[in-house]
Protein backbone atom coordinates (compact mmCIF):
# COMPACT_ATOMS: atom_id res chain seq x y z
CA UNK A 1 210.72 167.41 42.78
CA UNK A 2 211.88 164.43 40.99
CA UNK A 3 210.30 163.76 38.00
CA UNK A 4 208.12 160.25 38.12
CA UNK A 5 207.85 159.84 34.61
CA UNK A 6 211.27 159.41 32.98
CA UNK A 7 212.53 156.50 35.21
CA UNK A 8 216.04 156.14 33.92
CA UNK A 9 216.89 159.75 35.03
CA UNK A 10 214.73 159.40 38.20
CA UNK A 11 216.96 156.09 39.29
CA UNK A 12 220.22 157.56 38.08
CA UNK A 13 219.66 160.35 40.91
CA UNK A 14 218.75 157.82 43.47
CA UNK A 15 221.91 156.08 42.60
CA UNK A 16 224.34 159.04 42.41
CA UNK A 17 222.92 160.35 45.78
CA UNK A 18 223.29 156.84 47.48
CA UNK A 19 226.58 156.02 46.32
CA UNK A 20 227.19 159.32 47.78
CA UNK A 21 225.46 158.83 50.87
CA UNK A 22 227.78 155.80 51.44
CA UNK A 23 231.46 157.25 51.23
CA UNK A 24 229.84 159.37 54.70
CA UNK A 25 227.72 156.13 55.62
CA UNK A 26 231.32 154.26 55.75
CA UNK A 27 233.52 156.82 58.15
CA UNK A 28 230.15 157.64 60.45
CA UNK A 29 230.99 156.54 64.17
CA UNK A 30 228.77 153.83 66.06
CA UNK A 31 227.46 155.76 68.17
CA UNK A 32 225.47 158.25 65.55
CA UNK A 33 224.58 155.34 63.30
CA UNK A 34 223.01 153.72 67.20
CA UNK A 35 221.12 157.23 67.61
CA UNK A 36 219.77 157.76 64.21
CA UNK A 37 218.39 153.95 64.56
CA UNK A 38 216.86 155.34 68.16
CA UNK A 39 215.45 158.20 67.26
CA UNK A 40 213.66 156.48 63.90
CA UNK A 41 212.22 153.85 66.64
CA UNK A 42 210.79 157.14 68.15
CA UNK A 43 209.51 158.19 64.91
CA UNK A 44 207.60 155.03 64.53
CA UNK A 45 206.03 154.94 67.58
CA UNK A 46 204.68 158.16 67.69
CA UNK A 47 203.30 158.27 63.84
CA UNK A 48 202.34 154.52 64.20
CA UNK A 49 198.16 156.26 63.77
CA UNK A 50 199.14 157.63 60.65
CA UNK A 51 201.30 154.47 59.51
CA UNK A 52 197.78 152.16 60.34
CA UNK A 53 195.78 155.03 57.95
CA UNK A 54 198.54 154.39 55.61
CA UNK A 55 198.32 150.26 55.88
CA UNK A 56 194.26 150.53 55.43
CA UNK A 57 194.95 152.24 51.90
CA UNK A 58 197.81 149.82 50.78
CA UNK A 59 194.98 146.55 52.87
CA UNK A 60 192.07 147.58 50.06
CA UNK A 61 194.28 148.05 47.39
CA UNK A 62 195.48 144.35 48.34
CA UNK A 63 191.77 143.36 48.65
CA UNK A 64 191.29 144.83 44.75
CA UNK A 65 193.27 143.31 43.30
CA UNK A 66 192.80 139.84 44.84
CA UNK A 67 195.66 138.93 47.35
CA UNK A 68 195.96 135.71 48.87
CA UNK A 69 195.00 135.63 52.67
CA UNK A 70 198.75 134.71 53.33
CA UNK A 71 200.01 138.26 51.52
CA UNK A 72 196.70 140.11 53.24
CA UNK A 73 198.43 138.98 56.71
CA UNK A 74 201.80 140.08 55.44
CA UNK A 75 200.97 143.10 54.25
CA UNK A 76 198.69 144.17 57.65
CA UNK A 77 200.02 146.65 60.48
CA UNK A 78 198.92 146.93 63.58
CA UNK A 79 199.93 148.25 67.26
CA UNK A 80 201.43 144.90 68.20
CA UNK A 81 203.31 144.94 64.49
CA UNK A 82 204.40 148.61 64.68
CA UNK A 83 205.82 147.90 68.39
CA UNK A 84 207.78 145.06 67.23
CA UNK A 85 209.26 147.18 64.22
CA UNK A 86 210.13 149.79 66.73
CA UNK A 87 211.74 147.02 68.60
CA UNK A 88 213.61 145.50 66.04
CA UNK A 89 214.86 148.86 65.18
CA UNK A 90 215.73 149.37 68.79
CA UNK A 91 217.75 145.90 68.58
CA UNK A 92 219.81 147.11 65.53
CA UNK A 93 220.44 150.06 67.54
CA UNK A 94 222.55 148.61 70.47
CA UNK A 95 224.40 145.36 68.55
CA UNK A 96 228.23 145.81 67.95
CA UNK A 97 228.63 148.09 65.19
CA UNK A 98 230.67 145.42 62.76
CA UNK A 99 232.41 148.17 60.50
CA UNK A 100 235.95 148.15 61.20
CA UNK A 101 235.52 144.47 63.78
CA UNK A 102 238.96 143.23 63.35
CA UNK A 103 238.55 139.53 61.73
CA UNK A 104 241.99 138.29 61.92
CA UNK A 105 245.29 139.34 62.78
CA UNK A 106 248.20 137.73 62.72
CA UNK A 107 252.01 138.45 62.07
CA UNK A 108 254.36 137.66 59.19
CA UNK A 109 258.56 136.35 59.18
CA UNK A 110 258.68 138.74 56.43
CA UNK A 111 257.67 141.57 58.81
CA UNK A 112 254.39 142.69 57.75
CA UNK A 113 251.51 142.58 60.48
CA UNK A 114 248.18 141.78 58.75
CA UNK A 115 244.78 142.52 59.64
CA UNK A 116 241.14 141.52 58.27
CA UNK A 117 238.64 144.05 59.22
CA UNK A 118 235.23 144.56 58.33
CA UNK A 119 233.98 147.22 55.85
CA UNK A 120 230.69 147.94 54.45
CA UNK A 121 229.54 146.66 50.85
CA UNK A 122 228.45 150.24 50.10
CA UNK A 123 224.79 151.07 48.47
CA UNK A 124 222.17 147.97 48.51
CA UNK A 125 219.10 147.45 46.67
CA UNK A 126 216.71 145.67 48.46
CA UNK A 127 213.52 144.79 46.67
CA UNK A 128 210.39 143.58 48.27
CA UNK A 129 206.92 142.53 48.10
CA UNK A 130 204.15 143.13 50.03
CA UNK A 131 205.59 143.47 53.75
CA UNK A 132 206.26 146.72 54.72
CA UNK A 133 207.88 145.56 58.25
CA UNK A 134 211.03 145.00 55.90
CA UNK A 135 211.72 149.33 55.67
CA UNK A 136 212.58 149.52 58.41
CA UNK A 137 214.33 146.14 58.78
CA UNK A 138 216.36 146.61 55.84
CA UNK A 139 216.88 150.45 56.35
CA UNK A 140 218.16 149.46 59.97
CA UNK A 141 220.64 147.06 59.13
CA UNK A 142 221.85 149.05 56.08
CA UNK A 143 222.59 151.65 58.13
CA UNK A 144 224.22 149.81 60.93
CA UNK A 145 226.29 148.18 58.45
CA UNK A 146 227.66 151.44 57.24
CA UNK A 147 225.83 150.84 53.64
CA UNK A 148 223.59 153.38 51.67
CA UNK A 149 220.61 151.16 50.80
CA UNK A 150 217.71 151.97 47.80
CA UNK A 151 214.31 150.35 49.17
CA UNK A 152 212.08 149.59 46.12
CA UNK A 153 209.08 147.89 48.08
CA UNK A 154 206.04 146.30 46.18
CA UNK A 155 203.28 147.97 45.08
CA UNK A 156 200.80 146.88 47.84
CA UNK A 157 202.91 147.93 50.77
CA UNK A 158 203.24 151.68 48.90
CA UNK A 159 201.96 153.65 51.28
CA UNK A 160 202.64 151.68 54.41
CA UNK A 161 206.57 151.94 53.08
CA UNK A 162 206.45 155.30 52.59
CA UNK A 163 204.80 156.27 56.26
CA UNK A 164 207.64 154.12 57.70
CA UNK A 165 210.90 155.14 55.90
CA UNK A 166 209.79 159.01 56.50
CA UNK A 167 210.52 158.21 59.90
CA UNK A 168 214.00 156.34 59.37
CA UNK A 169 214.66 159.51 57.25
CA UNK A 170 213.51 161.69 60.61
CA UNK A 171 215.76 159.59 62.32
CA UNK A 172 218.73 160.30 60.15
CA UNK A 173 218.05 163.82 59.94
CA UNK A 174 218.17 164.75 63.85
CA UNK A 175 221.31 162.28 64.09
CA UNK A 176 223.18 164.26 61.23
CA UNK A 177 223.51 161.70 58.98
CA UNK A 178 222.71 161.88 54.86
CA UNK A 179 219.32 161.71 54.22
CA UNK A 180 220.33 159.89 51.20
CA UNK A 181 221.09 157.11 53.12
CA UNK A 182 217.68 155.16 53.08
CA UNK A 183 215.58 155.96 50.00
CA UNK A 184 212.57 154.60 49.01
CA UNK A 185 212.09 154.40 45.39
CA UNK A 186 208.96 156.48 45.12
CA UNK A 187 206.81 154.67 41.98
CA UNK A 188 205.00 151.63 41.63
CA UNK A 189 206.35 151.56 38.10
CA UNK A 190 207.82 148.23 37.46
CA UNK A 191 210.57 149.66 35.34
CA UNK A 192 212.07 150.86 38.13
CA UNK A 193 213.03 147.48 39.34
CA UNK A 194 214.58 146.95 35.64
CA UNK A 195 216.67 149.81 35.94
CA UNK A 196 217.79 148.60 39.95
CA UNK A 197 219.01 145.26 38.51
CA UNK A 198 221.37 147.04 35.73
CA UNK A 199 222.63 149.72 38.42
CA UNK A 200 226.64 148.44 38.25
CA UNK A 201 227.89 151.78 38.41
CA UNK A 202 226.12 152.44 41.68
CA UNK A 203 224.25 149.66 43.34
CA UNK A 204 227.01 146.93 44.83
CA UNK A 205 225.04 143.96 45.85
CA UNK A 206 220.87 143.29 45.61
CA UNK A 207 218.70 141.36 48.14
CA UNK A 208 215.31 140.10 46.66
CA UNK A 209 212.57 139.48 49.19
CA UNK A 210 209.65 137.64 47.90
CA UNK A 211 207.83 135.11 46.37
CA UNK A 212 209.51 132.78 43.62
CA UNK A 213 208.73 134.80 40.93
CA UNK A 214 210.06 138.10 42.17
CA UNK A 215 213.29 136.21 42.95
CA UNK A 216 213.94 134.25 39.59
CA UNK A 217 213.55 137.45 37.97
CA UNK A 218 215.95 139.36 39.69
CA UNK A 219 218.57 136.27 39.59
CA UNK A 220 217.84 135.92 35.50
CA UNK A 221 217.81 139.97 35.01
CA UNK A 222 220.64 141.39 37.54
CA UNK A 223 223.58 142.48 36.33
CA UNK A 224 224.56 143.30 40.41
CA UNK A 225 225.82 140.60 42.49
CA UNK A 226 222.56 139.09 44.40
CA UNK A 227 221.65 137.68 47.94
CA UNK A 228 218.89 135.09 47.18
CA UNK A 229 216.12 134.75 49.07
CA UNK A 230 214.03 131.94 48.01
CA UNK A 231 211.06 130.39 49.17
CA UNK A 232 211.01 128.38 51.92
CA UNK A 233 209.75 124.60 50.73
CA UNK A 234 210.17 123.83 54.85
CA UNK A 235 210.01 120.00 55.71
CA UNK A 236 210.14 118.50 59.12
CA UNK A 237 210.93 114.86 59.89
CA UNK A 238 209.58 112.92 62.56
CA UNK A 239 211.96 110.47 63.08
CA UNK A 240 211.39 106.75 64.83
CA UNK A 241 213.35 108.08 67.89
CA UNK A 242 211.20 111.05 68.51
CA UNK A 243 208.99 112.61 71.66
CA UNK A 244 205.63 112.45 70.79
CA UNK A 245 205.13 115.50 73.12
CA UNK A 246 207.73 117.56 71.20
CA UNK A 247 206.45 116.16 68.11
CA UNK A 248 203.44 117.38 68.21
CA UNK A 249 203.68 120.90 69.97
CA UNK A 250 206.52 121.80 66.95
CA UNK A 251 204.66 120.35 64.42
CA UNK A 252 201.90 122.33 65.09
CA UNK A 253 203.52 125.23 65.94
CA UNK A 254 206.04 125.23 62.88
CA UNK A 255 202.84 125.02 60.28
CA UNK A 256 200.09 127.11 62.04
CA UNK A 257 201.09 130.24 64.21
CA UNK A 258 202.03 132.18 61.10
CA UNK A 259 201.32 130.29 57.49
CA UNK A 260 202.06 133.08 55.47
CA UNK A 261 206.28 133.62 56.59
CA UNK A 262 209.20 131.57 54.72
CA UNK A 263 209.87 129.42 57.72
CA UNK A 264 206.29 128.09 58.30
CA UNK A 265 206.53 124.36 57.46
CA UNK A 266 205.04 123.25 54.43
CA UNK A 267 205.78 119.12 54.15
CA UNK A 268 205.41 116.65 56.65
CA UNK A 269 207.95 113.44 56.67
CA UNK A 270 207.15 110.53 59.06
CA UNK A 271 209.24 107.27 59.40
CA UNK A 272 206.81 104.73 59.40
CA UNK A 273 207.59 102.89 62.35
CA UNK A 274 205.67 105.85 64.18
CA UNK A 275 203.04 107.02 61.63
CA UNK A 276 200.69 104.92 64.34
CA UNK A 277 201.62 105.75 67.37
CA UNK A 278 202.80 109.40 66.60
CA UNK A 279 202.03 110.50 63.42
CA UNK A 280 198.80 110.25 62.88
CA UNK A 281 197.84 111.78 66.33
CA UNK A 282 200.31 114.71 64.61
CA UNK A 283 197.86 114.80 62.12
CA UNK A 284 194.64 114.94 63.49
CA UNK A 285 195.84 117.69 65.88
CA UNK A 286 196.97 119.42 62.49
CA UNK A 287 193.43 118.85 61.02
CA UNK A 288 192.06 119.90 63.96
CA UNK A 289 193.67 123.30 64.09
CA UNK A 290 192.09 123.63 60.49
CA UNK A 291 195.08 122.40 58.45
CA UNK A 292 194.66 120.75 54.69
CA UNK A 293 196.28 117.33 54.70
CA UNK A 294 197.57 116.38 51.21
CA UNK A 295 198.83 112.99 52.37
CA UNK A 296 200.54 110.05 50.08
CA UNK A 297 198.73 106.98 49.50
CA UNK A 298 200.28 105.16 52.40
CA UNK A 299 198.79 107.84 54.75
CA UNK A 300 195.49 108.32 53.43
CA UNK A 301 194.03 105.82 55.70
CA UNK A 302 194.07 108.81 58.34
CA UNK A 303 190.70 109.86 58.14
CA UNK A 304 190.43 113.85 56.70
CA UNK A 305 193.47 113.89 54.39
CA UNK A 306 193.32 114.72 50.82
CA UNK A 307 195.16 112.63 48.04
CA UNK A 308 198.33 114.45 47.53
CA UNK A 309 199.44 115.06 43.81
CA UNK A 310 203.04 115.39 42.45
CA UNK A 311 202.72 119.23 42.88
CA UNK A 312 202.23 119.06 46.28
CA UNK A 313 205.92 117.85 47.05
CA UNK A 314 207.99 121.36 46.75
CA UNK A 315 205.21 123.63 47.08
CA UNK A 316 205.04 126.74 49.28
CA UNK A 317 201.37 126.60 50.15
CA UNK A 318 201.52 130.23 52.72
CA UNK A 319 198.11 128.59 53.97
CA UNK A 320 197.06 126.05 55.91
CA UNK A 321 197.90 123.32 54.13
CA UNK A 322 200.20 121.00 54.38
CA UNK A 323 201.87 117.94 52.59
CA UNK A 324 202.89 114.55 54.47
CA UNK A 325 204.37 111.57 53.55
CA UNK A 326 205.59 108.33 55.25
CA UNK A 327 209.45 107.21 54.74
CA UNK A 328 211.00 104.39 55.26
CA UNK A 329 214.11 106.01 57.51
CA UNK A 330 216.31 109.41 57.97
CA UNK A 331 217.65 108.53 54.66
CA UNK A 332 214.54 108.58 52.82
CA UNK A 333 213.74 111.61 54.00
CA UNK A 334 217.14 113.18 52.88
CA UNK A 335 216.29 112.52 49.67
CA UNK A 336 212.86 113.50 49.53
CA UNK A 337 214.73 117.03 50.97
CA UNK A 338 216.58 116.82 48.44
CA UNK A 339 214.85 116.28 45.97
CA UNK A 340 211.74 119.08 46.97
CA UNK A 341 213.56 121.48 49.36
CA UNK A 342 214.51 124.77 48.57
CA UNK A 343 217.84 124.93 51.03
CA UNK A 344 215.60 127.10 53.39
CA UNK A 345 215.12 125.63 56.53
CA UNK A 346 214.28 122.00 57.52
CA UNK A 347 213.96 120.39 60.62
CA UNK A 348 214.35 116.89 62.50
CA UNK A 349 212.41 115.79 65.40
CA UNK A 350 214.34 113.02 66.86
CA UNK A 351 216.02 111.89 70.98
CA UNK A 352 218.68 109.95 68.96
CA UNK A 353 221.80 112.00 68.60
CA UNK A 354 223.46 110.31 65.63
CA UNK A 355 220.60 110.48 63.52
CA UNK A 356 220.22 113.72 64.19
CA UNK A 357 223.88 114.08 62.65
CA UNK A 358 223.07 112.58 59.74
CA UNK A 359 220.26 114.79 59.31
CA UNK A 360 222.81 117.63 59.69
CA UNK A 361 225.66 116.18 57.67
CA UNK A 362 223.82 115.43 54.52
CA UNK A 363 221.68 117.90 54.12
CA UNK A 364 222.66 121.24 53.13
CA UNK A 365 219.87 123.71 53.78
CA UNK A 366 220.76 127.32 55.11
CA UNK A 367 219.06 126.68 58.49
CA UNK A 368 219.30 123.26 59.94
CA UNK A 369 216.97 122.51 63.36
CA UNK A 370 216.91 119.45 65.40
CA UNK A 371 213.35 119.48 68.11
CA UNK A 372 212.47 123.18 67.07
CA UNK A 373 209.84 124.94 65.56
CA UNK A 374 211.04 126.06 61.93
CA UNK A 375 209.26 129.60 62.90
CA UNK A 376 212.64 130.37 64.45
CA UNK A 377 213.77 130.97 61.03
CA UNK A 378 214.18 134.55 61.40
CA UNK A 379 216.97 137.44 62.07
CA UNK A 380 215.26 138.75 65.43
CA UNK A 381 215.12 135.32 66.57
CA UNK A 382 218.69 134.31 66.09
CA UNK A 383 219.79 137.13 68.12
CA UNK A 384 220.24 139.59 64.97
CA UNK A 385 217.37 142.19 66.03
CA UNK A 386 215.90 141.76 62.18
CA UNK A 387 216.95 140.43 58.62
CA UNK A 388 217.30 141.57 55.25
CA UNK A 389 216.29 138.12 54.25
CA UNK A 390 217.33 134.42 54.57
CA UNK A 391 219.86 134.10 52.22
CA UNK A 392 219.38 129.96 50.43
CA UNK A 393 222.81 130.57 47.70
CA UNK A 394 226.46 129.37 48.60
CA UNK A 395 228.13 132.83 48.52
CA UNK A 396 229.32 135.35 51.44
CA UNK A 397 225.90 135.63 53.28
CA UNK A 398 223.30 132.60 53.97
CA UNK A 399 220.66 132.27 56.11
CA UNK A 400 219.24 135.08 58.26
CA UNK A 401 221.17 138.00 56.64
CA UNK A 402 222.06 141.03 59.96
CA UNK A 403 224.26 143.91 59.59
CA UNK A 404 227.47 141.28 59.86
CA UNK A 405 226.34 139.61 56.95
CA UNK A 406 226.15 143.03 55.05
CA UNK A 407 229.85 143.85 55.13
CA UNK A 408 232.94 142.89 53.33
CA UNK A 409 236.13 143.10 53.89
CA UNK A 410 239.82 145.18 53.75
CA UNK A 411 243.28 143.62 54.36
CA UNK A 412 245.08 146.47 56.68
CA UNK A 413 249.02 145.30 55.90
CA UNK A 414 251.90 147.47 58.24
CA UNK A 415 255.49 147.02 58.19
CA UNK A 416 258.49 148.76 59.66
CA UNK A 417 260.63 149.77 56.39
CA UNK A 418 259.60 146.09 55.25
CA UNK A 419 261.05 145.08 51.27
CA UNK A 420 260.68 141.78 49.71
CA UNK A 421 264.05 140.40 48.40
């Protein structure tokens, strides 16, 4: 029984047992890691009853202490939500395991034959707010990537969490692998998360997964290397050149089938040589659907909108609302991107392929989409069966981060006898 109340000693242990859990994590063969992932999807399907009685605890603690719709809708389970975790965890299952993938290889006039291969990072924190979806994601592509991982999930998705990584651990169990290789810190107490962001001895990288506040703590705090994840201030840019079919079915799409993920879009740019004949049917259908239009003072002639303020540039509303402003061209719109963006995802709606370029060129956001919804911003969607997170820093991993994105890598040097005058 590990003892809850002296956290220092209760996270040493979780360390020591991961880091241990890795050196068998690293040598396990594909085809266990694919069975354990298999048999957790099992797991999950068959307690998904208990997981829902779990979710209704962690849904009216959410409701007590005062959650935003947005986080309520994160933090909810269902049928439909348990199949797709079972899915995703399916999808893990059957990709290319990417330990050992040979990089590079190439030979030297000194003699040496060199190769780049893939190896795992080794144990990863991942720390998490409110949606309990990301046990199993994380878990799964931990484990595929041949890395021990420490799952310290928020408070509100407690019991949810714990209901799902039970069955990763079943999973693990009946495939023979370490149980130690997916734990779940198990305490709300925030000075657990302290102690993960000091963990150098045992803990190699950390992935935050939250909301801003979560994540500039952990990238002040951390003493371990970090994978940001920051919010996703999501613009889209209806350019002159655009369809005003497309326009308006990824428009709508990108900012109201799910407000409360990083990729739903959040500001609206128009080039004002449409705002007639495109945007502002764009925004009545977005008004229509029930969406808040905080509009600038060139677009407030659209009747419905709201003034917007100087806040409203840069914010992640996770609701339906929605800034919009006119620009004069795709280079005013860079710079408002710029200027409010968050390196997340942004998007251009435009026929014209150099613009579309430009849009590219300049800007320098993780995910980059030309005539798509911005709710494509995720893992399963780019082919990677889940994420850990979207990734918005410069270094090793950015965007959606999969099992690839979780490994490192080993030069393998051989030579014949080979000596170096």
């Amino acid at each position: 029984m590990k003892d809850l109340d002296n956290i220092p000693a209760l996270m040493d242990e979780i360390g020591a047992r991961a880091k241990a859990a890795a050196r068998d994590l690293a040598v396990a063969p594909a085809e266990v890691k694919q069975q354990a992932l298999g048999l957790a999807a099992d797991a999950v399907w068959a307690a998904r009853a208990d997981i829902i009685a779990a979710n209704v605890q962690d849904l009216d603690f959410g409701r007590e202490k005062g959650l935003s719709d947005a986080m309520m809708d994160r933090l909810m389970l269902d049928e439909a939500r348990i199949k797709a975790i079972c899915d995703g965890l399916r999808a893990v299952a059957v990709q290319d395991d990417p330990v050992g993938e040979v990089m590079a290889e190439w030979d030297r006039p000194n003699g040496l034959h060199i190769k780049r291969v893939r190896t795992p990072l080794g144990v990863i924190g991942v720390i998490y707010e409110s949606r309990p979806n990301v046990t199993a994601d994380a878990g799964a592509l931990c484990l595929k990537s041949g890395n021990a991982v420490i799952l310290r999930g928020g408070s509100e998705s407690f019991h949810s969490s714990g209901a799902i990584h039970a069955c990763l651990v079943e999973g693990l169990k009946a495939a023979g692998l370490p149980e130690d290789a997916i734990q779940l810190v198990p305490t709300r107490d925030r000075a657990a998360v302290q102690a993960m962001l000091t963990m150098t001895d045992t803990i190699d990288v950390i992935v935050p997964r939250g909301g801003k506040g979560l994540v500039g703590l952990v990238q002040r705090e951390a003493r371990v290397p970090v994978f940001a994840h920051l919010e996703g201030i999501v613009h889209i840019y209806i350019d002159k050149h655009a369809d005003p079919e497309k326009a308006l079915k990824v428009v709508i799409n990108a900012k109201t089938r799910r407000t409360g993920i990083c990729g739903a879009a959040e500001c609206l740019l128009v080039h004002e040589d449409v705002v007639d004949s495109i945007g502002q049917g764009v925004m009545r259908a977005l008004m229509e659907k029930g969406v808040e239009l905080r509009a600038d003072a060139s677009l407030q002639n659209v009747e419905g909108t709201k003034p917007a303020s100087e806040e409203d540039w840069g914010f992640e509303f996770l609701a339906m609302i929605m800034a919009a402003k006119r620009v004069k061209n795709v280079d005013e719109a860079i710079d408002h991107i710029q200027k409010y963006g968050s390196n997340h995802t942004d998007c251009i709606i435009t026929e014209d392929d150099p613009t579309a370029e430009t849009f590219f060129a300049r800007l320098d956001s993780a995910i980059l989409m030309l005539n798509a919804s911005t709710q494509f911003a995720d893992g399963g969607e780019f082919g990677m069966g889940a994420e850990i997170g979207i990734a918005t820093g410069k270094m090793h991993a950015r965007g959606p981060v999969g099992a690839a994105q979780l490994t490192s890598f080993k030069y393998l040097v051989t030579g014949d006898g080979a000596t170096r005058a």
